[in-house]
Structure formats: structure tokens, C-alpha cells
Protein backbone atom coordinates (compact mmCIF):
# COMPACT_ATOMS: atom_id res chain seq x y z
CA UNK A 1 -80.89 8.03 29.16
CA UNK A 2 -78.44 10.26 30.82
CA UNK A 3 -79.62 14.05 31.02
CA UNK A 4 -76.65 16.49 30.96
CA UNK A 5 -77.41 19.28 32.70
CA UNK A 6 -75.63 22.88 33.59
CA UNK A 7 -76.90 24.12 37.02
CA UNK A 8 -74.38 26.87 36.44
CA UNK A 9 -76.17 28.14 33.15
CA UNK A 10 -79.09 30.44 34.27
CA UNK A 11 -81.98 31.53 31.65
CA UNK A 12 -83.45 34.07 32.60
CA UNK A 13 -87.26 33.39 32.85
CA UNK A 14 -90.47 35.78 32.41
CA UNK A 15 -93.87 34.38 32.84
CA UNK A 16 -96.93 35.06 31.03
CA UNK A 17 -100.15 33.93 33.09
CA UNK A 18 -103.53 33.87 30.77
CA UNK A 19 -106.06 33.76 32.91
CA UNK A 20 -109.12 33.03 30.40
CA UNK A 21 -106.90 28.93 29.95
CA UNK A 22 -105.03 29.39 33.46
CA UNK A 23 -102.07 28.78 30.77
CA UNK A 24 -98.72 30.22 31.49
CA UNK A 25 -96.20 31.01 28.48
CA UNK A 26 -92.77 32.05 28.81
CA UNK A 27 -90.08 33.74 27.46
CA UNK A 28 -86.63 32.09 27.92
CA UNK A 29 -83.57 34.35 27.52
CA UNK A 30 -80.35 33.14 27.23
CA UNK A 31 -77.83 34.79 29.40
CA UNK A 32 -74.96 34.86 27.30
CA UNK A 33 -77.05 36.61 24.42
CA UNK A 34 -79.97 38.62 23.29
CA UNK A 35 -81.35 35.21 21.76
CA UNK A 36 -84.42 33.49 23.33
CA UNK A 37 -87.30 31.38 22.89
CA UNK A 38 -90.81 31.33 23.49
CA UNK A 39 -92.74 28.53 25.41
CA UNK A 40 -96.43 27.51 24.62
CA UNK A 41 -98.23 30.35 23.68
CA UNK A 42 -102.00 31.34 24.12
CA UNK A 43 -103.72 32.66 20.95
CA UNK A 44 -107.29 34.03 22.15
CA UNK A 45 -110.67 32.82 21.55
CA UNK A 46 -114.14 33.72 22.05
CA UNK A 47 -115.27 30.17 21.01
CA UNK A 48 -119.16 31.32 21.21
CA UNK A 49 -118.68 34.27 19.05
CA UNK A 50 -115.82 32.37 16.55
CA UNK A 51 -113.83 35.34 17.29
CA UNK A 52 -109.83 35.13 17.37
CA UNK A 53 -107.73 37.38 18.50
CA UNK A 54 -103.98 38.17 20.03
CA UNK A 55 -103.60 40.07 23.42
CA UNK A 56 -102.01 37.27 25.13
CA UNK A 57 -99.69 36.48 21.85
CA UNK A 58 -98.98 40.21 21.88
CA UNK A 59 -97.58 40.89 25.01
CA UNK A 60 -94.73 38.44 24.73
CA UNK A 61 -94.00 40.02 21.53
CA UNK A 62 -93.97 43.95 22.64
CA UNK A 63 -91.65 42.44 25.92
CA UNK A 64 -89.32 40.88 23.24
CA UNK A 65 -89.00 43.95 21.12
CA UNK A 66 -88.88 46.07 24.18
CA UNK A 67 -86.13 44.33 25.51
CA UNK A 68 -84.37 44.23 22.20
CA UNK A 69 -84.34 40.25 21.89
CA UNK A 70 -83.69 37.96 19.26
CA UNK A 71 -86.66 35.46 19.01
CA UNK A 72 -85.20 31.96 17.61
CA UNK A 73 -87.69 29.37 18.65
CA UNK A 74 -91.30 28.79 19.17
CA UNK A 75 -91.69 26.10 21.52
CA UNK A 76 -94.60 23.76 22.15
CA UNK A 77 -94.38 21.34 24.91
CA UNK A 78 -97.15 19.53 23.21
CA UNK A 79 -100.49 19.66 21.30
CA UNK A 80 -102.54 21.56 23.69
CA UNK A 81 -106.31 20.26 24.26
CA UNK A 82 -107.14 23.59 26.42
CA UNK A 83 -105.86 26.47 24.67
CA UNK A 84 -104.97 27.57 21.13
CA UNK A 85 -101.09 28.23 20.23
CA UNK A 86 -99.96 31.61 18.84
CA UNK A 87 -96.87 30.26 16.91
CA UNK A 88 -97.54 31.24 13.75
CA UNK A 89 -98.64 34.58 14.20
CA UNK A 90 -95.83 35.11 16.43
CA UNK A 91 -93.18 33.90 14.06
CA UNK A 92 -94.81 36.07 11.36
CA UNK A 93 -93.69 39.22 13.66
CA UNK A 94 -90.23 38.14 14.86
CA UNK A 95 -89.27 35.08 12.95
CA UNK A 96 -87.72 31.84 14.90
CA UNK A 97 -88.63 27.84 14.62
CA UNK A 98 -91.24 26.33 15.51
CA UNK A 99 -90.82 23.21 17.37
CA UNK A 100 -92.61 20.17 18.34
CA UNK A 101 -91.87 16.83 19.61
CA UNK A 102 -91.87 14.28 16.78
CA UNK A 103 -94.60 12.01 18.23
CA UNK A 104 -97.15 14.99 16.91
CA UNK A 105 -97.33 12.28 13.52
CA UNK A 106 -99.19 10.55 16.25
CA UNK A 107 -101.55 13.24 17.23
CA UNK A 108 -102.20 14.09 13.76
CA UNK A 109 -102.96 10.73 12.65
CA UNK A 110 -105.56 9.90 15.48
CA UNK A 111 -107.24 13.54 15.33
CA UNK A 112 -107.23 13.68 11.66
CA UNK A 113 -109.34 10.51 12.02
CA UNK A 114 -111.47 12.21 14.56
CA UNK A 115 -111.90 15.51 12.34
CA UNK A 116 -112.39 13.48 9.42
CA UNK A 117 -109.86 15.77 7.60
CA UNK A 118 -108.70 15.49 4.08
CA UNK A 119 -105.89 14.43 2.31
CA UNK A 120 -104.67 17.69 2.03
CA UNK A 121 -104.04 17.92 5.78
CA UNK A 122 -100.26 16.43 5.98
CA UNK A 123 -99.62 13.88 9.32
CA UNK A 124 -96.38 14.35 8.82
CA UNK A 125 -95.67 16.82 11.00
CA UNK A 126 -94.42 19.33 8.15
CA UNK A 127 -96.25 22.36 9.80
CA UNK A 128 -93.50 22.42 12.15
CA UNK A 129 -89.95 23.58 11.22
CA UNK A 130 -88.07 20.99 13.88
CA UNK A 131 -89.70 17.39 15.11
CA UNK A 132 -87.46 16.68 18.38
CA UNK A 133 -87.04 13.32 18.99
CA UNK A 134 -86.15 12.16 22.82
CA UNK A 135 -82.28 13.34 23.78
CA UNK A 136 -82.37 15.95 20.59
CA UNK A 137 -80.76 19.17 21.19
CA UNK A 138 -80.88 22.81 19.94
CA UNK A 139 -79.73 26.05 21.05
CA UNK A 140 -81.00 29.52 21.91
CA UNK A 141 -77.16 31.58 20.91
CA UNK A 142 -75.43 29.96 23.70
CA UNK A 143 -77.66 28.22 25.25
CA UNK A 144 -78.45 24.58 24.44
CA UNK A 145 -81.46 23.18 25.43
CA UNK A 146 -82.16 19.42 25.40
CA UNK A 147 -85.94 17.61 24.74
CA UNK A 148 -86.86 15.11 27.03
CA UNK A 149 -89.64 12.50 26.04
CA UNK A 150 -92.12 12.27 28.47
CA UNK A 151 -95.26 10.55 27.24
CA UNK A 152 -98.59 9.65 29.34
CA UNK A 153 -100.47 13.16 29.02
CA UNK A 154 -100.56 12.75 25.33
CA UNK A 155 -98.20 11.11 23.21
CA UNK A 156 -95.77 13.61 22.08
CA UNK A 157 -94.90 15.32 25.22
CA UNK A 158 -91.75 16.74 25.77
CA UNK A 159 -89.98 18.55 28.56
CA UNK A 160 -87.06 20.80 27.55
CA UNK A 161 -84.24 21.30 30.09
CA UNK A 162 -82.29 24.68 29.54
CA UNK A 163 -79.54 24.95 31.84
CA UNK A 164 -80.99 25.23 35.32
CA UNK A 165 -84.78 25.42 34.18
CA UNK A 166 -87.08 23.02 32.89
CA UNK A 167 -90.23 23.55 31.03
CA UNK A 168 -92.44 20.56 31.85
CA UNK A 169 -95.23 21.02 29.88
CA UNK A 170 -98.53 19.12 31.70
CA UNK A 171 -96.04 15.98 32.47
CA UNK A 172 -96.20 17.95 36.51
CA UNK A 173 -98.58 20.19 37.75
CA UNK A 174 -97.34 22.37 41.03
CA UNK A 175 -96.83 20.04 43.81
CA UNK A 176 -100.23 20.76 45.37
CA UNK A 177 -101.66 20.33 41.75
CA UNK A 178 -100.36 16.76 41.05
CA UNK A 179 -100.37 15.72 37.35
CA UNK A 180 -102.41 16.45 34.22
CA UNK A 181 -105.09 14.21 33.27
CA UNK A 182 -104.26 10.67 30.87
CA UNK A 183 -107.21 9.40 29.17
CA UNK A 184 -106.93 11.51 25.97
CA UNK A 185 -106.47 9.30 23.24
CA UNK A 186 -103.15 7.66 23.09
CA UNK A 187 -102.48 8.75 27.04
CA UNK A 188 -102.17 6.10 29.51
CA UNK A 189 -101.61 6.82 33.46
CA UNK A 190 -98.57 3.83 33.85
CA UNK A 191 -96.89 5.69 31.08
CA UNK A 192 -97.45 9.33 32.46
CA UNK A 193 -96.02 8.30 35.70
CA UNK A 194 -92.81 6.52 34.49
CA UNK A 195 -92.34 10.02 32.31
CA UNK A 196 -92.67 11.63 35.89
CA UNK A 197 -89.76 9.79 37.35
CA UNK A 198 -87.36 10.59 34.48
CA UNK A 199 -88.13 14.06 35.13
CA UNK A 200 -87.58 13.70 38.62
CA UNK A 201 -83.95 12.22 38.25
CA UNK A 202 -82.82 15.49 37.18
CA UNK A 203 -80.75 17.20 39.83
CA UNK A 204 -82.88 18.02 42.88
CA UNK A 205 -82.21 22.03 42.76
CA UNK A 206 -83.28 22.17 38.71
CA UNK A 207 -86.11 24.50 38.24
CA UNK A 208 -89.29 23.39 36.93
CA UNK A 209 -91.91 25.39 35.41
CA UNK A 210 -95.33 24.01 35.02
CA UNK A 211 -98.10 24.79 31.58
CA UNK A 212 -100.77 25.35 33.76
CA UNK A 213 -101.97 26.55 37.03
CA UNK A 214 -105.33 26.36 38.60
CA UNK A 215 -104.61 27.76 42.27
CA UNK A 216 -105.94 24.82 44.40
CA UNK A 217 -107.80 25.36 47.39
CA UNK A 218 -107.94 29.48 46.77
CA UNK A 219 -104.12 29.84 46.72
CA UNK A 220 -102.27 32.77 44.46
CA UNK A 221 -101.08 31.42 41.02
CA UNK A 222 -98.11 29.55 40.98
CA UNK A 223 -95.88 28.14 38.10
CA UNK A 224 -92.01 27.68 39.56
CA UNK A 225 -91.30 24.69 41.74
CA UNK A 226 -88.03 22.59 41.80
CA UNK A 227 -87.50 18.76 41.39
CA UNK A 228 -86.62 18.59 45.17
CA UNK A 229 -90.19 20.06 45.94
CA UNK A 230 -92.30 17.72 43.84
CA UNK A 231 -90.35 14.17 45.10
CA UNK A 232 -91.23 15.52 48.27
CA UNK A 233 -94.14 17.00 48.03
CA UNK A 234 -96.30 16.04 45.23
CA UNK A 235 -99.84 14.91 46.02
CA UNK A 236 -99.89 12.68 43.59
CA UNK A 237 -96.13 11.13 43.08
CA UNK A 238 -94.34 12.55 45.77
CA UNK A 239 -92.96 10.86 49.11
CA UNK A 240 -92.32 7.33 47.35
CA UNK A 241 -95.62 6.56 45.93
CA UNK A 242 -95.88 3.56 44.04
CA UNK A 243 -97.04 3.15 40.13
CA UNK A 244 -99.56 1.06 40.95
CA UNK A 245 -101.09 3.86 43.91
CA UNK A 246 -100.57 6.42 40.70
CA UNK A 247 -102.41 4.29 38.15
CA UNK A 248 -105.60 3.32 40.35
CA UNK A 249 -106.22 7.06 41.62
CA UNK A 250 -105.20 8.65 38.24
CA UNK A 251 -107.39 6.40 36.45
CA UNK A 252 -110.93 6.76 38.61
CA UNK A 253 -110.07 10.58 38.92
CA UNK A 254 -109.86 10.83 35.04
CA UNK A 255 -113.04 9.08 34.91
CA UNK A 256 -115.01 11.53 36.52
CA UNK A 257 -113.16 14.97 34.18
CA UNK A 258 -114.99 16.51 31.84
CA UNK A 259 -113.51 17.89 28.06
CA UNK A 260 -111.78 20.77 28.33
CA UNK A 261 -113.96 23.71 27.57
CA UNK A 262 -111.64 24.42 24.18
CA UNK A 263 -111.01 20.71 23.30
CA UNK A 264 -112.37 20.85 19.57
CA UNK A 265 -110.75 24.31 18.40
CA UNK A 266 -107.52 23.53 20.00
CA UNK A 267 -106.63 20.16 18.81
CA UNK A 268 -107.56 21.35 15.14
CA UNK A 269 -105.12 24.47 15.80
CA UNK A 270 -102.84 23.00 17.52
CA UNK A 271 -102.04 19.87 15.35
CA UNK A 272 -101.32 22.40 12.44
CA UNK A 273 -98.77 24.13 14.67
CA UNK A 274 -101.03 27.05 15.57
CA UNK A 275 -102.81 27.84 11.80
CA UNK A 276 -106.39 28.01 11.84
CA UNK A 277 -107.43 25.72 9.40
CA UNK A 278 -109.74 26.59 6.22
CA UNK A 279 -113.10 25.54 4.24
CA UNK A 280 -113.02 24.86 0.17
CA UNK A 281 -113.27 28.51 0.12
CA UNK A 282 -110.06 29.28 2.09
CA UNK A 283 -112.49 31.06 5.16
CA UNK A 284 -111.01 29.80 8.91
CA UNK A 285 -113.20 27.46 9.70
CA UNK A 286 -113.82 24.81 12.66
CA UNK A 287 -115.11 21.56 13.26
CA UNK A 288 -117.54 20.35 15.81
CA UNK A 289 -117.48 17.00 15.67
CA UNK A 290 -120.90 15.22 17.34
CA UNK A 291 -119.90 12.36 20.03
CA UNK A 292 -116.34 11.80 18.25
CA UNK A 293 -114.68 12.73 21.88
């Protein structure tokens, strides 16, 4: 597939680090219009105290309003395993879609095993208001953005190119970072790197902007690279390394990974597009599943 892009069309970009999931979020303005969208948002937890709350989610909403935006889509990259999405609450303040790519039938199938849900828990992916499937486009007023399928990770990852920038979810870390982890269920490292190459046809001065951030080796926080930077300089795909290089390291270094901390709470979340979900008795209430991970 072909990727039209616009090096000409800016966004303008403002980043949102949370340090308690080393997540960053981001507001994307088009800059044409007072429309925008948000990017993978952090809803806060104190997972030993089963205590939510919305400090993260709140500044990108007083930074819209302040600025006077128009907030028309919620975007997830993909289901988070690390930290819990704000979109609901956040669309409950200033409206917009929430968006997803379509492969989260997938995620909600194999988790809804996992959490031994219900059949009142729909795998259909009808949480969200817009299921993107690979080459699908939308726009934020004039700015169209296009979602890019990019497996491996998990398996409804998408990366959404908007004009100059692209939002890469955990497809690429910084290139000092490497790549995300594939041994969820449903990732596989062969997949995750032939994702990485598709995103690293795009022009060589597009923008990328990374999920996460983790400051290797005692380095400041970083979340803007370009695609020029990573073919050159990733530790982990950069300067011509081969699939089969990728596939050996990825797959002994996944091996020795632990869970994410926020695992359980976030794939319940985040497979119901960011709504906590609730006992017989309509309280929030999570699962711990015992050796089901």
C-alpha cells in the first residue's frame, strides 16, 4: 500500500509526558482550524488502593479549552497493556470520536476469554464510535489523517500519519529505545518487524512520535524522532538489519520481560474503550485473574 502523505501540512503537536506509565499523550491541532484530536490518553490509577482518578486526563482537557479548541477525535493507537485510557471521560467533557483500529474484535475476543467475561460484554468492537481498518481515513477540520496497520506489538495496532507527523503507537520506540515488546497474545516479532518497515517507507523527514519513553541509559525524556533517524539509527532495526537478526534478539529479550505492572486493569479498560467495567451490582469492579497471563 501506497501512503499519501503532505510534508507541507504541519499539525501542530503538544506533548503530555505521565510519568507514573512513562506514557506520552498528545494533542494534535490542525493548522487550518481550531479542530484537533487527542492521542492515547492516561487515566490514573492507584492499583493498590483501587483508586481512579484524572490529573493526567485533565490537563489535556483545561489546554484544549484554554486554547479554545474543538476536540473531534479520541485516538487510541491500540489497546494499551501499561496504562489505562481516559477516552470516555474525556469525550464526556468535550465530545469527539473515539477511535480504534478494527483488529480490537481480536483483542476482545482473546481477553474476554482470559477475563472470563459475560455475554453481555460485546467483541464487537461497539464501544468505539469508528473501527479503522488499514488505509482508512478521517479528518480533524482540514486535516486528514490516514491509519496505517501495523501489527506485531498486539494485533490491532495502528499508526496514524497526519500530514508531516506520525503517531506510532509502540510499533517504534526512540531510536536508542528500539521496539516494544511481541509476545502478548496474538503478537509475533516477524510480524512487528515487517510493520516497522512499512513505517519506515514513509518519507525520510516525516515526524514520528513514539507512546512511550523510558530514558535509556539516564538520558532526558524523549518522544519526537524522524523516519530518517530510526533507519539509521535504531538499535534494534536500524542500519539494514535483517528480519531474521530482529526475530532471534526480539524473541530471547521478550523472554526474559516481566508483565507490565498495570497489565490486568488496563486490558479490561482498555478493551471497553476506556469504561471501567462493572459487577451485577453496577459497582467498577476489576478482575485479577490467577496464572491466566
Amino acid at each position: 500500500m501506497t501512503i499519501a502523505t503532505d510534508l507541507s501540512i504541519k499539525p501542530e503537536v503538544h506533548a503530555f509526558f505521565d510519568e507514573a506509565t512513562n506514557t506520552i499523550s498528545y494533542i494534535v491541532k490542525d493548522p487550518s482550524s481550531a479542530s484537533c484530536a487527542v492521542i492515547d490518553s492516561v487515566m490514573d490509577i492507584d492499583y493498590a488502593a483501587g483508586r481512579i482518578t484524572f490529573d493526567h486526563a485533565d490537563r489535556l482537557i483545561q489546554e484544549i479549552e484554554t486554547q479554545g479548541l474543538k476536540l473531534e477525535w479520541i485516538i487510541e493507537t491500540h489497546v494499551h497493556a501499561d496504562h489505562l485510557s481516559a477516552a470516555p471521560y474525556i469525550q464526556d467533557k468535550l465530545g469527539g470520536k473515539i477511535g480504534v483500529g478494527a483488529k480490537i474484535t481480536v483483542i476482545q475476543e482473546t481477553f474476554g476469554k482470559v477475563f472470563n467475561e459475560g455475554t453481555e460484554f460485546q467483541r464487537d468492537g461497539s464501544q468505539f464510535d469508528a473501527l479503522f481498518e488499514d488505509g482508512d481515513t478521517y479528518s480533524i477540520g482540514n486535516l486528514q489523517a490516514t491509519a496505517i496497520y501495523t501489527p506485531g506489538h498486539t494485533p490491532a495496532c495502528m499508526v496514524h500519519v497526519m500530514g508531516n507527523a506520525a503517531f506510532v503507537g509502540d510499533t517504534l520506540f526512540m531510536p536508542d529505545g528500539g521496539s516494544a515488546r511481541a509476545d502478548f497474545p496474538g503478537g509475533d516479532a516477524g510480524t512487528l518487524y515487517d510493520s516497522i518497515q512499512k513505517v519506515l517507507t514513509l518519507p525520510d523527514e516525516m515526524r514520528l512520535f513514539m507512546c512511550h519513553d523510558y530514558g535509556p541509559n539516564g538520558r532526558d525524556i524523549r518522544w519526537e524522532t524522524t523516519v530518517a533517524e530510526e533507519k539509521a539509527h535504531n538499535i534494534h532495526v536500524g542500519g539494514g538489519k535483517t528480519k531474521e537478526d530482529f526475530v532471534k534478539f526480539r524473541t530471547e529479550r521478550d523472554a526474559q520481560l516481566a508483565m507490565p505492572k498495570l497489565i490486568i486493569p488496563s486490558l479490561q479498560v482498555n478493551m471497553r474503550a476506556g469504561e471501567v467495567p462493572k459487577d451485577t451490582n453496577g459497582n467498577p469492579m476489576l478482575k485479577v485473574p490467577v496464572n491466566g497471563l
